[in-house]
N, C-alpha and C. Protein backbone atom coordinates (compact mmCIF):
# COMPACT_ATOMS: atom_id res chain seq x y z
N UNK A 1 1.49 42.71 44.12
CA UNK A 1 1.35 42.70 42.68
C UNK A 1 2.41 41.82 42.02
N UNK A 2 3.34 41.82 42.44
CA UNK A 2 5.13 41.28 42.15
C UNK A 2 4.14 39.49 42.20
N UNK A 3 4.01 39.15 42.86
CA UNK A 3 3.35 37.75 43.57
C UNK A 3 2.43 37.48 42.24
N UNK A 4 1.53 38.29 42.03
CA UNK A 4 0.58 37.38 41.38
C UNK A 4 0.96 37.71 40.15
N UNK A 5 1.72 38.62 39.46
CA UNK A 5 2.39 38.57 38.12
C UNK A 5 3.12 37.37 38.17
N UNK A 6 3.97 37.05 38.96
CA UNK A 6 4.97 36.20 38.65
C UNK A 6 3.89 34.47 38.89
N UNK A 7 2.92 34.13 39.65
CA UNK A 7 2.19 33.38 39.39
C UNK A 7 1.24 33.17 37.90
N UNK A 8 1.17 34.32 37.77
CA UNK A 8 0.17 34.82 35.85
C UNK A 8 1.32 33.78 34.75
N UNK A 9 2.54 34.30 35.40
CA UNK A 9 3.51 33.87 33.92
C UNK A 9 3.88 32.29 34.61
N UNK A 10 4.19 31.68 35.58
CA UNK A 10 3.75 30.88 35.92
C UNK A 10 2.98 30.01 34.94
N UNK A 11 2.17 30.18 35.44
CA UNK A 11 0.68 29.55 34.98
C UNK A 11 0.87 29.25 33.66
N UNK A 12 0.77 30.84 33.23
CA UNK A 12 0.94 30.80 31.49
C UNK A 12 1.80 29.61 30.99
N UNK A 13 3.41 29.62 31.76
CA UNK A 13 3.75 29.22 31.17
C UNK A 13 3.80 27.21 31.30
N UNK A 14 3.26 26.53 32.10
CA UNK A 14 2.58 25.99 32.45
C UNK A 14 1.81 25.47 31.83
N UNK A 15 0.61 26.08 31.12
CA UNK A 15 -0.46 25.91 29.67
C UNK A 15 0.42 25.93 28.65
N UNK A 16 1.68 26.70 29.10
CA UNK A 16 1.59 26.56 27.61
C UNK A 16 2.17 25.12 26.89
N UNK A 17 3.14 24.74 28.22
CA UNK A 17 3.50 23.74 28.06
C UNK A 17 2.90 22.41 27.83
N UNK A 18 1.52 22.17 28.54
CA UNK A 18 0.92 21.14 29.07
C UNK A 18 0.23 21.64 27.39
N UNK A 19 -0.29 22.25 26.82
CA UNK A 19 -1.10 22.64 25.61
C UNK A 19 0.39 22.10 24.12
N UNK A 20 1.01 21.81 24.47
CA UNK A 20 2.01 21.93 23.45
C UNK A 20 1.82 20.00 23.20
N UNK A 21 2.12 19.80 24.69
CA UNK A 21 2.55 18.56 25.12
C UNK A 21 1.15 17.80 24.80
N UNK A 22 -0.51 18.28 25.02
CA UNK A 22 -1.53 17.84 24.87
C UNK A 22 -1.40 17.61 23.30
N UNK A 23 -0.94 18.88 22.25
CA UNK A 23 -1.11 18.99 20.84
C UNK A 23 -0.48 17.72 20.09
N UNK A 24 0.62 17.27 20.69
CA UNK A 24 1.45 16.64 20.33
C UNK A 24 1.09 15.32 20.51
N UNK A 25 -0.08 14.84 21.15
CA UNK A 25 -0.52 13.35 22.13
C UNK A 25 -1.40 13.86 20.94
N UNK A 26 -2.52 14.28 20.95
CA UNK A 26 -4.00 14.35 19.72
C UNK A 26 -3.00 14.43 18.31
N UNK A 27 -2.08 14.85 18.28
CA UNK A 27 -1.55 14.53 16.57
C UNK A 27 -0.85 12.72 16.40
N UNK A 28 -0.03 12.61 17.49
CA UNK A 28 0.00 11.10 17.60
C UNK A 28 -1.67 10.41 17.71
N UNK A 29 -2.14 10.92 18.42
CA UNK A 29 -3.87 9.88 18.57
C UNK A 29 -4.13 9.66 17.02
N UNK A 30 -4.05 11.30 16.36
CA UNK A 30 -4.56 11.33 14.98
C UNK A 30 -3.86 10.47 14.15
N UNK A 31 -3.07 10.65 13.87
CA UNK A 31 -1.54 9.98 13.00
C UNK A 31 -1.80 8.32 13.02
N UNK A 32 -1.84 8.37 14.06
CA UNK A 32 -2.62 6.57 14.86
C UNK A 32 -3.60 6.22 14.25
N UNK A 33 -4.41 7.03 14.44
CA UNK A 33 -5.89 6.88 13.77
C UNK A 33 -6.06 6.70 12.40
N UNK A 34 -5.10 7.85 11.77
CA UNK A 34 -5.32 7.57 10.32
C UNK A 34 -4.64 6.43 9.59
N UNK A 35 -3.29 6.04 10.47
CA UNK A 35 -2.65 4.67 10.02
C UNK A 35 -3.95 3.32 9.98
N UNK A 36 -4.29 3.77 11.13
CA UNK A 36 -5.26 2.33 11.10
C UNK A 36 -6.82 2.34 10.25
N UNK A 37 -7.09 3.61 9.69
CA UNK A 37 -8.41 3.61 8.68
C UNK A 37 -7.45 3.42 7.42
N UNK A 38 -6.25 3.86 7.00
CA UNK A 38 -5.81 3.47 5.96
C UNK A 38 -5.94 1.98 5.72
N UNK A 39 -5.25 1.29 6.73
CA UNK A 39 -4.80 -0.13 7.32
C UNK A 39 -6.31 -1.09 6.71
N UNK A 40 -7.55 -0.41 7.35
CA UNK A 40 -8.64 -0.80 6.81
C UNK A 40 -9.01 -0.43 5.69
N UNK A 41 -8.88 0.80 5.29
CA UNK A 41 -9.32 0.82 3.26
C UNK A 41 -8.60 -0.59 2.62
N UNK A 42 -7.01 -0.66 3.11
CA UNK A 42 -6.88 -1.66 1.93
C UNK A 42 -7.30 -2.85 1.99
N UNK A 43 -7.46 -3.55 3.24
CA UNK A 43 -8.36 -4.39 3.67
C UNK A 43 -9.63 -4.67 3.40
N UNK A 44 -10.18 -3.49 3.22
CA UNK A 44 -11.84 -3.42 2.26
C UNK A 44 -11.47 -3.55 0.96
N UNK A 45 -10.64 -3.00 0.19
CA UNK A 45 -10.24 -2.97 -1.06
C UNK A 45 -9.81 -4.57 -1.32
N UNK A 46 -8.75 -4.93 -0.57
CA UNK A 46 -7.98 -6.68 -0.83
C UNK A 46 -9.64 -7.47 -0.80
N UNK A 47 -10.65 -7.44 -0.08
CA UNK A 47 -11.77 -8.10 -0.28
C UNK A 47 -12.49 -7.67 -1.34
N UNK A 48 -13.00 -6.56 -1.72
CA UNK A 48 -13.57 -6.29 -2.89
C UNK A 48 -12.62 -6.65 -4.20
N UNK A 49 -11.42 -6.65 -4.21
CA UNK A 49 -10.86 -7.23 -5.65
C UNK A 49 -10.75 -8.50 -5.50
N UNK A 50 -10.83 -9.51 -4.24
CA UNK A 50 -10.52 -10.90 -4.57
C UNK A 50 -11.89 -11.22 -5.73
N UNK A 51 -12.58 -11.44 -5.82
CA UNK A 51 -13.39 -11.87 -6.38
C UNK A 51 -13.12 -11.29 -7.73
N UNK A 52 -12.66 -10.28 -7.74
CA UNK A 52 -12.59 -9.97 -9.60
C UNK A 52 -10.64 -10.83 -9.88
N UNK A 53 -10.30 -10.94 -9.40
CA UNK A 53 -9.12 -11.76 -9.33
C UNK A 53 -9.26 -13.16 -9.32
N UNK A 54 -10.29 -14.00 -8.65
CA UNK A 54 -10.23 -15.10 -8.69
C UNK A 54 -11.66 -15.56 -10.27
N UNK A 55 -12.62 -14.46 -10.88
CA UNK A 55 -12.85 -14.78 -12.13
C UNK A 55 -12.54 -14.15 -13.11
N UNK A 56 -11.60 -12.60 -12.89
CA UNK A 56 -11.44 -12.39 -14.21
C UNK A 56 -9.55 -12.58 -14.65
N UNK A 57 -8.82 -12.67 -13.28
CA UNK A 57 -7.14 -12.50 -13.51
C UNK A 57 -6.91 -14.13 -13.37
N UNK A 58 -7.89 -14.95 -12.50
CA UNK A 58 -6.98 -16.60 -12.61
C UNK A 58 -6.79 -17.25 -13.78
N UNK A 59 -5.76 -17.47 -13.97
CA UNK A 59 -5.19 -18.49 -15.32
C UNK A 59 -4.44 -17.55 -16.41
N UNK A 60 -4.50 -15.98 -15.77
CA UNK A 60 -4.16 -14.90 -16.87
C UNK A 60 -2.41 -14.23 -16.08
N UNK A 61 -2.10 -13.68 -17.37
CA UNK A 61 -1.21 -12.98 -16.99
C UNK A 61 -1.33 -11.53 -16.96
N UNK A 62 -0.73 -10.97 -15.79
CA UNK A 62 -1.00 -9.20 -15.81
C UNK A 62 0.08 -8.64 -15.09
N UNK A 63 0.24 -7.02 -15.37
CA UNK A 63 1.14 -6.66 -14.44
C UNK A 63 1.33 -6.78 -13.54
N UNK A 64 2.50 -7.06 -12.55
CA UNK A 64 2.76 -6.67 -10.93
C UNK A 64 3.33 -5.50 -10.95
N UNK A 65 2.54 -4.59 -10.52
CA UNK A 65 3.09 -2.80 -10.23
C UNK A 65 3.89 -2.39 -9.32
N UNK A 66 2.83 -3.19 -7.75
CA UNK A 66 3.83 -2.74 -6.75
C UNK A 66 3.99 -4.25 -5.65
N UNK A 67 4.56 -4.09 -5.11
CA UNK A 67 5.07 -5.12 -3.67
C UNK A 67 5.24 -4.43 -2.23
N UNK A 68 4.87 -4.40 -1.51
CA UNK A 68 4.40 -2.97 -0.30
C UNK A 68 4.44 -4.14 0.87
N UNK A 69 4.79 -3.86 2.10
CA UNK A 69 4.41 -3.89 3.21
C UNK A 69 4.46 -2.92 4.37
N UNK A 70 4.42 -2.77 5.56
CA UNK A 70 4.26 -1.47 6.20
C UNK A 70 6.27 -1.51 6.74
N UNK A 71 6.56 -0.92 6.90
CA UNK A 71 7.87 -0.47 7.57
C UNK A 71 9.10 -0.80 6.28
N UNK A 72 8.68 -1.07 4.66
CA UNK A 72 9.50 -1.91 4.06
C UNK A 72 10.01 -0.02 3.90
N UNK A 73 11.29 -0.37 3.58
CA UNK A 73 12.42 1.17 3.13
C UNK A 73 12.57 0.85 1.81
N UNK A 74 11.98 1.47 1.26
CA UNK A 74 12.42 1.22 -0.75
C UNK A 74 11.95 2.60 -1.45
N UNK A 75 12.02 2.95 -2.41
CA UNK A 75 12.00 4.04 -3.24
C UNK A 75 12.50 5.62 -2.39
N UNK A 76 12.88 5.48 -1.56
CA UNK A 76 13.71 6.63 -0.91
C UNK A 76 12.89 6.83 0.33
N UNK A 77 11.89 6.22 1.08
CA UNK A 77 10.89 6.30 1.94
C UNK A 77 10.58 4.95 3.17
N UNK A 78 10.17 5.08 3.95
CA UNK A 78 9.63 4.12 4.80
C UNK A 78 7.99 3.70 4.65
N UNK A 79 7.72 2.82 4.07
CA UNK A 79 6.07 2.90 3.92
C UNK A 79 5.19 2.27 4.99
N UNK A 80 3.65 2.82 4.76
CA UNK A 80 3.42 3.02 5.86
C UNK A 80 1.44 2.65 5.17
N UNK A 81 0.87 2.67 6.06
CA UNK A 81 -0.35 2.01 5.25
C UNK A 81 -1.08 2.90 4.74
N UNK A 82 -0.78 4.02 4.72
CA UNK A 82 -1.31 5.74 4.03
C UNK A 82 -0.14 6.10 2.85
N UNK A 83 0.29 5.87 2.88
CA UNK A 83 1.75 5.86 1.87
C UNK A 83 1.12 4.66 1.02
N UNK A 84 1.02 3.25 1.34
CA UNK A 84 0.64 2.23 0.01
C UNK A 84 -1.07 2.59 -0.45
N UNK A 85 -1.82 2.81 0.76
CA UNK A 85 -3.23 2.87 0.19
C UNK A 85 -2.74 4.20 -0.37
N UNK A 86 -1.95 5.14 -0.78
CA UNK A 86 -2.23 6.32 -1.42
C UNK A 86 -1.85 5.84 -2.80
N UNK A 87 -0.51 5.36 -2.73
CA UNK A 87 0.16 4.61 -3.97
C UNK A 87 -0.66 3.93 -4.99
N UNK A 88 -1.88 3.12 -4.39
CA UNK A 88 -2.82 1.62 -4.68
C UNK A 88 -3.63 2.74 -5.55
N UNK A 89 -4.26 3.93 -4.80
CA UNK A 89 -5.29 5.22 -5.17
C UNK A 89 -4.75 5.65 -6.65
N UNK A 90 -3.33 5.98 -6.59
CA UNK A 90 -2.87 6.89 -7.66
C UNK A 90 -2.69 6.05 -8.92
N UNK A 91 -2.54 4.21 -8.65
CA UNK A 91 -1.87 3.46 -9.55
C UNK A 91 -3.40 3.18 -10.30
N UNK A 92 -4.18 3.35 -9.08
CA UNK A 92 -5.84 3.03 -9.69
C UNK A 92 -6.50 3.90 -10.72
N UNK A 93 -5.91 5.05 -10.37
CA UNK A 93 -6.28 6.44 -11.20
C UNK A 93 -5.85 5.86 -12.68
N UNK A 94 -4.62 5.91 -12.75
CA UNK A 94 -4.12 6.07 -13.63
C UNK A 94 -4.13 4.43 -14.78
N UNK A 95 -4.73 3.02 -13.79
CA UNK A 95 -5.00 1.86 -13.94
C UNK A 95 -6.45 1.74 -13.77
N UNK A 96 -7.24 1.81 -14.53
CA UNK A 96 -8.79 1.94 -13.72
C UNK A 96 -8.94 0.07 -13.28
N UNK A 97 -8.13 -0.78 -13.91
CA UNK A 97 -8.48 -2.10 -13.85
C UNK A 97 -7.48 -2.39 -12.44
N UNK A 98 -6.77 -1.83 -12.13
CA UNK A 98 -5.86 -2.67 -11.06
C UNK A 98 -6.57 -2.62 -9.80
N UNK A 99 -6.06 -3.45 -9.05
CA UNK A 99 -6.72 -4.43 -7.92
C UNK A 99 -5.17 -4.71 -7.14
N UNK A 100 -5.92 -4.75 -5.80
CA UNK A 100 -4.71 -5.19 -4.80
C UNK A 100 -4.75 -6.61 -3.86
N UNK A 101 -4.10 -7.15 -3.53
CA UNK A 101 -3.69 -8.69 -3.05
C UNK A 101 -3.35 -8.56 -2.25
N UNK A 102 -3.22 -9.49 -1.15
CA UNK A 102 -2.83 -9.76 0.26
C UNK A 102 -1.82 -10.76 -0.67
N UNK A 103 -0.96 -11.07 -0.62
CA UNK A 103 -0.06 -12.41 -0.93
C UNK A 103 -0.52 -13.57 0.36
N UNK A 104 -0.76 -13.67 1.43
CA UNK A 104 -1.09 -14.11 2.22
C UNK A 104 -1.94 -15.23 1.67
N UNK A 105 -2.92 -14.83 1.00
CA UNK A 105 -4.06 -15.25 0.16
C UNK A 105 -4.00 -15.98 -0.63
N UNK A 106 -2.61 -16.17 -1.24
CA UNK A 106 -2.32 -16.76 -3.20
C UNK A 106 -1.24 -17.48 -2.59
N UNK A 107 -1.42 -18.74 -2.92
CA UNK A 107 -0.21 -19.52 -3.48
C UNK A 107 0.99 -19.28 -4.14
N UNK A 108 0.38 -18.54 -5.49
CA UNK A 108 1.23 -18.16 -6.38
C UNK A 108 2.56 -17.34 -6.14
N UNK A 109 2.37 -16.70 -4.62
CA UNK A 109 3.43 -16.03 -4.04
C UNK A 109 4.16 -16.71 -3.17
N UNK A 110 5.30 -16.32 -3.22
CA UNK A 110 6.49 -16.75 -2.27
C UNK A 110 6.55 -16.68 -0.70
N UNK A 111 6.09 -15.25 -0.27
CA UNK A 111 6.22 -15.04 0.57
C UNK A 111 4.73 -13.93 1.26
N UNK A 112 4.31 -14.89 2.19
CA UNK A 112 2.89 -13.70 2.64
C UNK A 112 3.17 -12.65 3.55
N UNK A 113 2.38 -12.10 3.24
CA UNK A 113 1.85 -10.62 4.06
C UNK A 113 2.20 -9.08 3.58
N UNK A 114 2.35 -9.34 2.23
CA UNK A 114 2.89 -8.03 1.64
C UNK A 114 0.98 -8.05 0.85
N UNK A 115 1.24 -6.40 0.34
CA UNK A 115 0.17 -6.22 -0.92
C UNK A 115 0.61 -5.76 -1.82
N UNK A 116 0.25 -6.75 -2.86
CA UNK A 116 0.83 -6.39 -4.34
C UNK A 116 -0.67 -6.03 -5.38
N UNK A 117 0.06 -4.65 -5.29
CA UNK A 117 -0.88 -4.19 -6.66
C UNK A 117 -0.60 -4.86 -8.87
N UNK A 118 -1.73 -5.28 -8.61
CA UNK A 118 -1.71 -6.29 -10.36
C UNK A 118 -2.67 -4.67 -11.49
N UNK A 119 -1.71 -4.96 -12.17
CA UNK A 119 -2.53 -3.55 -13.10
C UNK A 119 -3.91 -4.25 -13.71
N UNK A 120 -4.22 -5.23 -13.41
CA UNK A 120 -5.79 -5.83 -14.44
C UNK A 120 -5.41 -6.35 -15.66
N UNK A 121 -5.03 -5.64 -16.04
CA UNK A 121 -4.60 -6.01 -17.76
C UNK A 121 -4.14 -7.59 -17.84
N UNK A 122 -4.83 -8.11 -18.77
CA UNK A 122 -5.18 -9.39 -18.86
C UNK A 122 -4.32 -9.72 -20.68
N UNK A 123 -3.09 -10.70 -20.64
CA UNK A 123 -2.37 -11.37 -20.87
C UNK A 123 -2.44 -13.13 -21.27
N UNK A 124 -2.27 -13.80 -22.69
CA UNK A 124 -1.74 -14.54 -22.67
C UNK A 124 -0.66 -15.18 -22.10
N UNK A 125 0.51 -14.38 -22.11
CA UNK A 125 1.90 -14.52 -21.86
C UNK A 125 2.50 -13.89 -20.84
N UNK A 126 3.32 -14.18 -19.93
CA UNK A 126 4.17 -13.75 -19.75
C UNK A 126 5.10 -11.90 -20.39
N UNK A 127 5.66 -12.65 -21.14
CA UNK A 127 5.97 -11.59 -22.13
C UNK A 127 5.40 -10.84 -22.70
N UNK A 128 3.96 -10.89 -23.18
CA UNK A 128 2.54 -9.90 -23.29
C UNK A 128 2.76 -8.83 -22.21
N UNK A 129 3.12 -9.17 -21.28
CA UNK A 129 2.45 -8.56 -19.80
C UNK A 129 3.79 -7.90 -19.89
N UNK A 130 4.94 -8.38 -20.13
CA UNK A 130 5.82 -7.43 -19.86
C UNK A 130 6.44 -6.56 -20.94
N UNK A 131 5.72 -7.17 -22.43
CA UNK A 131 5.33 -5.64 -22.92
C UNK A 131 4.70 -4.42 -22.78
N UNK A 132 3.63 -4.93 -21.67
CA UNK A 132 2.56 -3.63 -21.50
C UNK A 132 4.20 -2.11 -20.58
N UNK A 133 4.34 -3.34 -19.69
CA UNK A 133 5.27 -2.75 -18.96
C UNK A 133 5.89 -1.87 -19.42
N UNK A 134 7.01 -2.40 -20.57
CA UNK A 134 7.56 -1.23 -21.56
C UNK A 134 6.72 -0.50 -21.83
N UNK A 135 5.69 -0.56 -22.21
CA UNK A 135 5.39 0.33 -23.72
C UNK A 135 4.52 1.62 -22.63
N UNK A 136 4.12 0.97 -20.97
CA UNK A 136 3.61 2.22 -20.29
C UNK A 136 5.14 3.08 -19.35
N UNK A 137 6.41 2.27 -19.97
CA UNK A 137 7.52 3.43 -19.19
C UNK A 137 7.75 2.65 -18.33
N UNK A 138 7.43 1.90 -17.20
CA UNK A 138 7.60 1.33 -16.44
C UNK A 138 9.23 0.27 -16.29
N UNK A 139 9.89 0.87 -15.00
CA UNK A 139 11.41 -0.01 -15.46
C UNK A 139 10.81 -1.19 -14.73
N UNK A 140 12.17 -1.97 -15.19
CA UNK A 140 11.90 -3.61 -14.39
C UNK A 140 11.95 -3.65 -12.87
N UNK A 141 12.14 -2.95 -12.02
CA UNK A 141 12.19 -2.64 -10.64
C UNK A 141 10.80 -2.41 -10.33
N UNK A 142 9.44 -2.04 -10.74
CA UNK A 142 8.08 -1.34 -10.45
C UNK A 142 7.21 -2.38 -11.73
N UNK A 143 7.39 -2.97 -12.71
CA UNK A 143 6.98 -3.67 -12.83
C UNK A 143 7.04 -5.10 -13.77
N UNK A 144 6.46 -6.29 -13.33
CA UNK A 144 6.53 -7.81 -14.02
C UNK A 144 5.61 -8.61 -14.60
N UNK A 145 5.91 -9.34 -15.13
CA UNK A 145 4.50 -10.49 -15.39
C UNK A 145 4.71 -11.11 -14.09
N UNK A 146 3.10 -11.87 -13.76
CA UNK A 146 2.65 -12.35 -12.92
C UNK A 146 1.21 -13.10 -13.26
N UNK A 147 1.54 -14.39 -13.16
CA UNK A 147 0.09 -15.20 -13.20
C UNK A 147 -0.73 -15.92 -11.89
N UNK A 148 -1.71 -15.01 -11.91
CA UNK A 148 -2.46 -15.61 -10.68
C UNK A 148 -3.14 -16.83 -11.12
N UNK A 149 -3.23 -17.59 -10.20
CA UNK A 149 -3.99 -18.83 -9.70
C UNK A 149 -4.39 -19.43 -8.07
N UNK A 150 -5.65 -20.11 -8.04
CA UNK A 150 -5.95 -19.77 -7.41
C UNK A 150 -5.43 -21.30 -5.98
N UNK A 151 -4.50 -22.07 -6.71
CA UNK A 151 -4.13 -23.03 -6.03
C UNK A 151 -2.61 -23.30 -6.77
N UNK A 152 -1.72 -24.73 -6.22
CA UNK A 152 -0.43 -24.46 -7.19
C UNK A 152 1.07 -23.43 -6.68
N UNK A 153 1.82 -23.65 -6.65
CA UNK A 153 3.19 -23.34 -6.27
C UNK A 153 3.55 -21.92 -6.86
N UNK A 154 4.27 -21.22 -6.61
CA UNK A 154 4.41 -20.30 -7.15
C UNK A 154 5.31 -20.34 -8.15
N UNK A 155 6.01 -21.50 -8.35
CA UNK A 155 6.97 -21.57 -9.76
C UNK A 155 6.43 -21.28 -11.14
N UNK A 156 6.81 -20.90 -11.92
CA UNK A 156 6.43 -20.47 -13.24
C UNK A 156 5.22 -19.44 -13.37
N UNK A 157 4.84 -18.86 -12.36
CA UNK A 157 4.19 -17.98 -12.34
C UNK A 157 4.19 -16.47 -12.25
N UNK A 158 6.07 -15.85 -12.30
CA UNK A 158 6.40 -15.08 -12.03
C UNK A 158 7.38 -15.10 -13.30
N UNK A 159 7.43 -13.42 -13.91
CA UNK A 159 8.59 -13.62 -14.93
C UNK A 159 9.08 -11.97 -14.96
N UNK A 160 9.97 -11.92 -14.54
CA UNK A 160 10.96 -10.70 -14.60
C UNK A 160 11.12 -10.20 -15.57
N UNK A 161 11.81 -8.66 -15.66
CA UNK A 161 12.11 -8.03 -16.97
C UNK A 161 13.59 -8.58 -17.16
């Protein structure tokens, strides 16, 4: 009896380990998984707004909200492509016009492979655009004027608070 109790807990403990160790591989699989359908929403999203960007934001000025890439450390966090597509979601809520960018894509940017969320809001000026800024709360760190185009250097197309 001594024998096969001590094989029972054994065992047990055994499962329980290999069950801990399995839980922990399917939450990484998951975690994995969901990085990379995020990875693709914004990717579906960066294609569905180019086209409202290249006829209704080129030649205009509008907010720049956010500047995102995956591993960047800024606002107290490490971001991550469920972290910006959530960010892009909430800025959309609350922006029904904003749209997101590959910089990759635009000239007008300095440097590719980030996604920058543009609030829509459509601008004469420069300074138009970075009134909206004020007047929605927004400090100069989260948001700027920014004029897209769809060819052209990125000089004079960017204007800080």
């Amino acid at each position: 009896d001594r024998g096969s109790s001590s094989t029972a807990t054994a065992k047990s403990s055994t499962n329980s380990a290999m069950t801990i160790a399995s839980s922990a591989s399917s939450n990484a699989n998951q975690e994995a998984q969901d990085e990379q359908a995020a990875g693709d929403a914004i990717q579906w999203q960066i294609k569905h707004d180019y086209p409202i960007v290249m006829n209704s934001l080129r030649g205009k000025w509008t907010p720049q909200l956010s500047s995102k890439q995956v591993d960047l450390v800024a606002d107290g966090q490490t971001w991550t492509n469920r972290s910006i597509l959530a960010e892009f979601l909430k800025t959309r809520q609350a922006n029904p016009n904003a749209v997101i960018v590959n910089t990759s894509e635009w000239s007008v940017f300095d440097v590719g492979g980030w996604w920058v969320t543009l609030s829509g809001e459509l601008y004469a000026t420069a300074d138009e655009a970075n009134a909206w800024c004020d007047s929605q709360g927004y400090d100069a760190e989260h948001c700027l004027a920014k004029r897209m185009e769809s060819s052209g250097s990125p000089q004079g197309t960017t204007k800080s608070r």
